[in-house]
N, C-alpha and C. Protein backbone atom coordinates (compact mmCIF):
# COMPACT_ATOMS: atom_id res chain seq x y z
N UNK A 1 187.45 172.82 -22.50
CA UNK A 1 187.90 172.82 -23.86
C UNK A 1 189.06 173.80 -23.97
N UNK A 2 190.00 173.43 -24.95
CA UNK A 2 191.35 174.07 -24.69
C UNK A 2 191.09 174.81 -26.10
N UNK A 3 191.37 176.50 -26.13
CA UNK A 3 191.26 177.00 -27.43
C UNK A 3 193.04 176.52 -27.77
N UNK A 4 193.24 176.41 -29.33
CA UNK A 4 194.86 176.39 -29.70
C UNK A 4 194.72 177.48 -30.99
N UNK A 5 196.10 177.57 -31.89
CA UNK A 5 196.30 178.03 -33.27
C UNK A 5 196.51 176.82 -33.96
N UNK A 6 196.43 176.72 -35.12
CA UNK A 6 196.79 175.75 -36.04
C UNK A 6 197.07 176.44 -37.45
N UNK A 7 198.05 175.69 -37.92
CA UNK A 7 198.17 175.96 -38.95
C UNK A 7 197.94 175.15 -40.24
N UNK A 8 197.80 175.20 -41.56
CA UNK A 8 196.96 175.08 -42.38
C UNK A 8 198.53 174.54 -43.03
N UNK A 9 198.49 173.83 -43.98
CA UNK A 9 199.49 173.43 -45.18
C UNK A 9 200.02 174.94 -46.32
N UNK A 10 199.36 175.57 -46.31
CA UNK A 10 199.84 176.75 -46.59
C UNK A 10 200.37 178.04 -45.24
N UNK A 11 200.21 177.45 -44.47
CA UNK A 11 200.70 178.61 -42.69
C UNK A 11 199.65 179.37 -42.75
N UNK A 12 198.16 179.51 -43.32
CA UNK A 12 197.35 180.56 -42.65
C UNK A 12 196.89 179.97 -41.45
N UNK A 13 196.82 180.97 -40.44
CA UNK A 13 196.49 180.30 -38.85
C UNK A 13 194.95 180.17 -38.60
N UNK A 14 194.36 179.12 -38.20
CA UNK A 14 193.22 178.43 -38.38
C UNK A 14 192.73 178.25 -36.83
N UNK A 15 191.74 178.33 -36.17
CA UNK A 15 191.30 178.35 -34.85
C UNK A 15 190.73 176.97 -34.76
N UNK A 16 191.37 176.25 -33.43
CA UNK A 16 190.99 174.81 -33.27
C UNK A 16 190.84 174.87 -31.83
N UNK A 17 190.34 173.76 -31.53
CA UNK A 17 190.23 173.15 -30.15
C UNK A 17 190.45 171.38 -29.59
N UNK A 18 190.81 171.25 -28.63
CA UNK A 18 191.07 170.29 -28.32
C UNK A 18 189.96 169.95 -27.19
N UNK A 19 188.53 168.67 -27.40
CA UNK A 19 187.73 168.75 -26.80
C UNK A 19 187.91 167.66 -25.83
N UNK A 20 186.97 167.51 -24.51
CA UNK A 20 186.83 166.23 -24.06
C UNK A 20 186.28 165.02 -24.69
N UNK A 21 186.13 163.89 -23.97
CA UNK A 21 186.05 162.95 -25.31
C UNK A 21 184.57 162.76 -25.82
N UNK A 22 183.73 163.34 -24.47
CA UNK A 22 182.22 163.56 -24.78
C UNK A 22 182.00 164.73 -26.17
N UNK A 23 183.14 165.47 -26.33
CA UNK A 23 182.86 166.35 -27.66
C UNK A 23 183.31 165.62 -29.28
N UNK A 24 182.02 165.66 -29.47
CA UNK A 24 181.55 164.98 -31.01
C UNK A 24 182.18 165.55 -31.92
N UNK A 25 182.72 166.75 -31.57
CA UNK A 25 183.24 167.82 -33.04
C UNK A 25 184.34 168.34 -33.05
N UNK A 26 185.17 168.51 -34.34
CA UNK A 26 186.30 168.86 -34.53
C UNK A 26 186.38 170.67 -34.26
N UNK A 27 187.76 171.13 -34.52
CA UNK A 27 188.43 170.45 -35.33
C UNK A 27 189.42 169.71 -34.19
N UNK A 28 190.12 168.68 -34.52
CA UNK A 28 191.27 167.86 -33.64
C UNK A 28 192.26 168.01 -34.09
N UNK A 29 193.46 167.51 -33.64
CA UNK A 29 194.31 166.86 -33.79
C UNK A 29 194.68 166.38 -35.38
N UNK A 30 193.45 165.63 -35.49
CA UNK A 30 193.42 164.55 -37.14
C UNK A 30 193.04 165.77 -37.63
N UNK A 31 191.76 166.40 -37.81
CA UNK A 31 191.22 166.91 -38.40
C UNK A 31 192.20 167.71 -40.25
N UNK A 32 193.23 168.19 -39.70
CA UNK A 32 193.83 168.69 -41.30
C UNK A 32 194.18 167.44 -41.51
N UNK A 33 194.01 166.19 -41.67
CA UNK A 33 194.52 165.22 -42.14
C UNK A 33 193.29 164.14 -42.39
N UNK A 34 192.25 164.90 -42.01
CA UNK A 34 190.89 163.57 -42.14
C UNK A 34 190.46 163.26 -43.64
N UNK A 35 191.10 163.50 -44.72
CA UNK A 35 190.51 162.61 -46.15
C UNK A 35 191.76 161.93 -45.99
N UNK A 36 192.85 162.13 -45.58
CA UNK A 36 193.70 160.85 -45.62
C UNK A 36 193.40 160.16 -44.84
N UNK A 37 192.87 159.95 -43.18
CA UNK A 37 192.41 159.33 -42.34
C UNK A 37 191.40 158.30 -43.01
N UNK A 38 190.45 159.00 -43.36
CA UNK A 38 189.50 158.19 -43.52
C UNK A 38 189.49 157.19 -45.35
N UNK A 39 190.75 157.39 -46.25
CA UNK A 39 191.14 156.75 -47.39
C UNK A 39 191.64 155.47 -46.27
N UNK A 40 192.73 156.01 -45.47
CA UNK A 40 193.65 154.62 -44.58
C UNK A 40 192.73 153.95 -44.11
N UNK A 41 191.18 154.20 -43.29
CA UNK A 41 190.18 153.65 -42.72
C UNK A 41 189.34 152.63 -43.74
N UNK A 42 188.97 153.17 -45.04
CA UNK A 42 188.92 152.46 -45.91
C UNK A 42 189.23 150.94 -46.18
N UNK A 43 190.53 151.64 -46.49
CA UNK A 43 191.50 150.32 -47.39
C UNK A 43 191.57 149.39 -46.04
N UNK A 44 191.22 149.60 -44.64
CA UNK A 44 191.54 148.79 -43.65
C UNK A 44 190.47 148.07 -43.78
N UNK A 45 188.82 148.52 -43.79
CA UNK A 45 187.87 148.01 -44.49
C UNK A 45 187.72 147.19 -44.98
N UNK A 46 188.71 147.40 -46.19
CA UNK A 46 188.54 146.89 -47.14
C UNK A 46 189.01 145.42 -46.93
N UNK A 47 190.13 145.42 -46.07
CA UNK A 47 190.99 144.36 -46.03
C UNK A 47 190.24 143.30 -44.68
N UNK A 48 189.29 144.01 -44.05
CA UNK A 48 188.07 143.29 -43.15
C UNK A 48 187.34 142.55 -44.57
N UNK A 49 186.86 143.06 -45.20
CA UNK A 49 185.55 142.28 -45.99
C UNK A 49 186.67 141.05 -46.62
N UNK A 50 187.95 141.26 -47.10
CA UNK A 50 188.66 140.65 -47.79
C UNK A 50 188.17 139.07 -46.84
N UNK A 51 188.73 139.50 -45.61
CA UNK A 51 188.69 138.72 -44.60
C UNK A 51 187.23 137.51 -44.52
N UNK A 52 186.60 138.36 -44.45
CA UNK A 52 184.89 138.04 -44.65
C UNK A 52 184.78 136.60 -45.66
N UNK A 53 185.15 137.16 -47.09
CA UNK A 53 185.65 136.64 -48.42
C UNK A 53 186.31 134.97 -48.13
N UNK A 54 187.62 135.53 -47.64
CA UNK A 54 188.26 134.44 -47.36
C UNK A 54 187.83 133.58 -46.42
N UNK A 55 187.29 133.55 -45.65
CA UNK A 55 186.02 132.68 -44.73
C UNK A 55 185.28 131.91 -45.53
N UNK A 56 184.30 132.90 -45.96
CA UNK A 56 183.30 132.57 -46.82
C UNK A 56 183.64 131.16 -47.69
N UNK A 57 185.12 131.49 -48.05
CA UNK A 57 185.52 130.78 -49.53
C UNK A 57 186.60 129.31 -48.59
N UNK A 58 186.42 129.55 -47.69
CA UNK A 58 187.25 128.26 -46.80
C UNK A 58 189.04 128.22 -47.18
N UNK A 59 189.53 129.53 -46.94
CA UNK A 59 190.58 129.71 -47.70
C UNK A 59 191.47 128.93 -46.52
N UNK A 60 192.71 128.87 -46.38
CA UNK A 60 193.74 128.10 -45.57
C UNK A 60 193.36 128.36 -44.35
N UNK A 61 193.51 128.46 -43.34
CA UNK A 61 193.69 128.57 -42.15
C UNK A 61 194.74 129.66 -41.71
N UNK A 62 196.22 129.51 -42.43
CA UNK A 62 197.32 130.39 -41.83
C UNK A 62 197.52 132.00 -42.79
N UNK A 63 197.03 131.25 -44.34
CA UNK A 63 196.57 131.96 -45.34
C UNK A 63 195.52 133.43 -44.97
N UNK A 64 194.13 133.22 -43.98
CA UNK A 64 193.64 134.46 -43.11
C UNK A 64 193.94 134.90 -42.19
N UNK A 65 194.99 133.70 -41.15
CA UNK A 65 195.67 134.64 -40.01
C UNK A 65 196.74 135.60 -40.05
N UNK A 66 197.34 135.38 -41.88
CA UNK A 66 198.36 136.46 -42.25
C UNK A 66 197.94 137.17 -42.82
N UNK A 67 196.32 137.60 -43.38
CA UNK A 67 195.77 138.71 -43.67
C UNK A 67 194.97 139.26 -42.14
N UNK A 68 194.73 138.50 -41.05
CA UNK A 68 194.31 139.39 -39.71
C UNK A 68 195.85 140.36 -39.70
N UNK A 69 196.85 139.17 -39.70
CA UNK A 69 197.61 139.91 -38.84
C UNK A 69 198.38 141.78 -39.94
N UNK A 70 197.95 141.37 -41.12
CA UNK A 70 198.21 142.76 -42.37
C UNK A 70 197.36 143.99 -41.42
N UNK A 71 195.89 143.62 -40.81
CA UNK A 71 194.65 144.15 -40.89
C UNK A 71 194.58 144.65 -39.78
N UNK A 72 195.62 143.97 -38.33
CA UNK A 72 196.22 144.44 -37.09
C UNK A 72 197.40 145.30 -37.03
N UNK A 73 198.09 145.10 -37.95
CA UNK A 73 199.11 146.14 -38.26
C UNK A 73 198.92 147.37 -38.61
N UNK A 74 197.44 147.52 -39.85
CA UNK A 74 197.18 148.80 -40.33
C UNK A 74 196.44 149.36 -39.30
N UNK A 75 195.83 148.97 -38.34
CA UNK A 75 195.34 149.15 -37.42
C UNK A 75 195.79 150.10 -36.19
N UNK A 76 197.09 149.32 -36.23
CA UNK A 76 198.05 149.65 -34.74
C UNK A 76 198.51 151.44 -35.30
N UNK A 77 198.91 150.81 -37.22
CA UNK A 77 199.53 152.38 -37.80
C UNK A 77 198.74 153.25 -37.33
N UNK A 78 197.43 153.39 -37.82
CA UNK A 78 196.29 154.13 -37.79
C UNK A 78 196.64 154.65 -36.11
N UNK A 79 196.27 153.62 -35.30
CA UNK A 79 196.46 154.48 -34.18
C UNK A 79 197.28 155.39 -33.91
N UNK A 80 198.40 154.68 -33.86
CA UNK A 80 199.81 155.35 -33.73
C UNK A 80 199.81 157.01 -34.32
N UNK A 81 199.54 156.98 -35.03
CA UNK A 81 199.46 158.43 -36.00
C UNK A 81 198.34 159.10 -35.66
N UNK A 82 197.15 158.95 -35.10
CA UNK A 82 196.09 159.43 -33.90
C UNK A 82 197.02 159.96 -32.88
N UNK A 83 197.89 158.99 -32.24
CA UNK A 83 198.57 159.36 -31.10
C UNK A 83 199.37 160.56 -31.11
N UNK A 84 200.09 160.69 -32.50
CA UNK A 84 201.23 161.38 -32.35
C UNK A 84 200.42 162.58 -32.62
N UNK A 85 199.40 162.58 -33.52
CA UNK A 85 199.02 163.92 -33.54
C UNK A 85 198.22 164.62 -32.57
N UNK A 86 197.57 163.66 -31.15
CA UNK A 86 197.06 164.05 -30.17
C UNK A 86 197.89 164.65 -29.11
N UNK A 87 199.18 163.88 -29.36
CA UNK A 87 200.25 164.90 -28.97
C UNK A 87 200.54 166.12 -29.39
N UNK A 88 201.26 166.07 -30.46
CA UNK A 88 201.64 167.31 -30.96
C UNK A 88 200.50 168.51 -31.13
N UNK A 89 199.25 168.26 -30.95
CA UNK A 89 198.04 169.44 -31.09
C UNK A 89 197.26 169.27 -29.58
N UNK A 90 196.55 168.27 -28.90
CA UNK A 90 196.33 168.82 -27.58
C UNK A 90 197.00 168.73 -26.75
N UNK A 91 197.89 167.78 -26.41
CA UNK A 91 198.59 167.94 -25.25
C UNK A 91 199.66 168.74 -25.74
N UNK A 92 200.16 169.15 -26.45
CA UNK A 92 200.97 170.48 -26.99
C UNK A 92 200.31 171.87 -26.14
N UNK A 93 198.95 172.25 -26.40
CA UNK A 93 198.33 173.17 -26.38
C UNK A 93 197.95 172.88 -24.63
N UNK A 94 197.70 171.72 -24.07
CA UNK A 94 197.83 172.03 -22.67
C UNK A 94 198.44 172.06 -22.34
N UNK A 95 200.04 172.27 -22.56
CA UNK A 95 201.59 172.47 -21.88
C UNK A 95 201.62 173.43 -21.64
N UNK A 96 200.99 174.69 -22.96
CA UNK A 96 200.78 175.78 -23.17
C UNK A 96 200.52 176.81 -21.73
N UNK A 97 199.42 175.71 -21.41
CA UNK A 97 198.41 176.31 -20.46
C UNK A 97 199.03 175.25 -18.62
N UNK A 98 199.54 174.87 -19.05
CA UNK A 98 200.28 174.24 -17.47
C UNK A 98 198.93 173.38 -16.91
N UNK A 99 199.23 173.91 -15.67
CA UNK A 99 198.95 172.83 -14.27
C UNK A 99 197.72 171.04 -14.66
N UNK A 100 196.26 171.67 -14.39
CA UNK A 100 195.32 170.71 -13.92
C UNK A 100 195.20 170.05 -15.89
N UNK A 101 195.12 171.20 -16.80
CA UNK A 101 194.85 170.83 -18.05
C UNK A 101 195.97 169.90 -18.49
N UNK A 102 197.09 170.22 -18.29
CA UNK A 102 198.31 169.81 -18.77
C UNK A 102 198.11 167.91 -18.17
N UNK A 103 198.15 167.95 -17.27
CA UNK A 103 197.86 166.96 -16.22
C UNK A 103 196.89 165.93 -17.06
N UNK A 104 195.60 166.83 -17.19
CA UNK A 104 194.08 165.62 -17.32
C UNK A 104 194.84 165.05 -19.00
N UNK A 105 195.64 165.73 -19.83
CA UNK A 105 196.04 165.76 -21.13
C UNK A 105 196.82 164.66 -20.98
N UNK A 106 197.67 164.69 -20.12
CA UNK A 106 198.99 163.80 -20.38
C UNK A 106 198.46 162.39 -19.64
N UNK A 107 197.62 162.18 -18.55
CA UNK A 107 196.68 161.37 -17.99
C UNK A 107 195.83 160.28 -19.07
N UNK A 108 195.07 161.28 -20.07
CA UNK A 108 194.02 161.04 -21.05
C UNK A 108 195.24 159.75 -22.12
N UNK A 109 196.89 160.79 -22.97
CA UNK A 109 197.43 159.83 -23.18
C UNK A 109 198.06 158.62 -22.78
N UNK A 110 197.77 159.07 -21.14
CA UNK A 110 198.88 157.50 -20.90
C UNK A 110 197.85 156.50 -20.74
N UNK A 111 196.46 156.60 -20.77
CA UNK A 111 195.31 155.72 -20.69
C UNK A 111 195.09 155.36 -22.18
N UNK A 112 195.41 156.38 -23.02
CA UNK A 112 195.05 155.87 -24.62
C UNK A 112 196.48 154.86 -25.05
N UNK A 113 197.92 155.23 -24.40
CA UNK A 113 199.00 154.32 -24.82
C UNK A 113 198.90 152.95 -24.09
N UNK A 114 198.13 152.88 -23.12
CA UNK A 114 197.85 151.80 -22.35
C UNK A 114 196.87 150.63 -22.92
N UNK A 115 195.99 151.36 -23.52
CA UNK A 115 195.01 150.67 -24.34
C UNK A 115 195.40 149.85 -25.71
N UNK A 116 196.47 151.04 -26.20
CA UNK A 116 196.89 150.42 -27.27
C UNK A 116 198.12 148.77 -27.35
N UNK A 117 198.89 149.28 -25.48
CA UNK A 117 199.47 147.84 -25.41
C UNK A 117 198.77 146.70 -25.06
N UNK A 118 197.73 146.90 -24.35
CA UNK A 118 197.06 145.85 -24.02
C UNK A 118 196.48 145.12 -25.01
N UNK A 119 196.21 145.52 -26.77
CA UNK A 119 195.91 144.77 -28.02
C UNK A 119 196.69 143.69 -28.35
């Protein structure tokens, strides 16, 4: 586990860590940003049940593949913005620290950017 600093929306400096992926607990990366995370997680939700709905109701055919494809987009955002901030807070903080950490960090993202092209 990598100790870092963080800072807070007002600059008081806040003690974080960047865990392996077996660690359940913040704070992360997302973490100063998790009631917006989880509003965007929501409304993505939301736009699943929509989905549900429109099934249900035998809506067009091309009519739900252009609400998948709304529901794959907010999706990809969501990630994307995971990514950047897994950058900028742990693999930031293992640059910090060089060699084997730096390594398993930048390793960890090119397996998470890999995942995300293969969608």
């Amino acid at each position: 586990m990598t100790s870092i600093e963080t800072h807070d929306e007002t600059g008081a400096a806040a003690a974080g860590h960047c865990g392996d992926a077996d660690d359940a607990h913040g704070p992360h990366g997302y973490s100063a940003r998790k009631a917006e995370h989880l509003k965007r997680l929501r409304r993505i939700e939301g736009q699943v049940r929509g989905l549900q709905r429109m099934v249900d109701e035998d809506v067009y055919c091309i009519d739900v593949l252009t609400q998948v494809s709304a529901g794959t987009k907010a999706l990809q955002a969501f990630a994307l913005s995971l990514l950047e901030e897994h950058l900028r807070h742990c693999v930031a903080a293992a640059a910090e620290q060089g060699g084997a950490e730096l390594d398993a960090k930048v390793a960890e993202a090119t397996a998470a950017i890999s995942r995300l092209l293969r969608t």
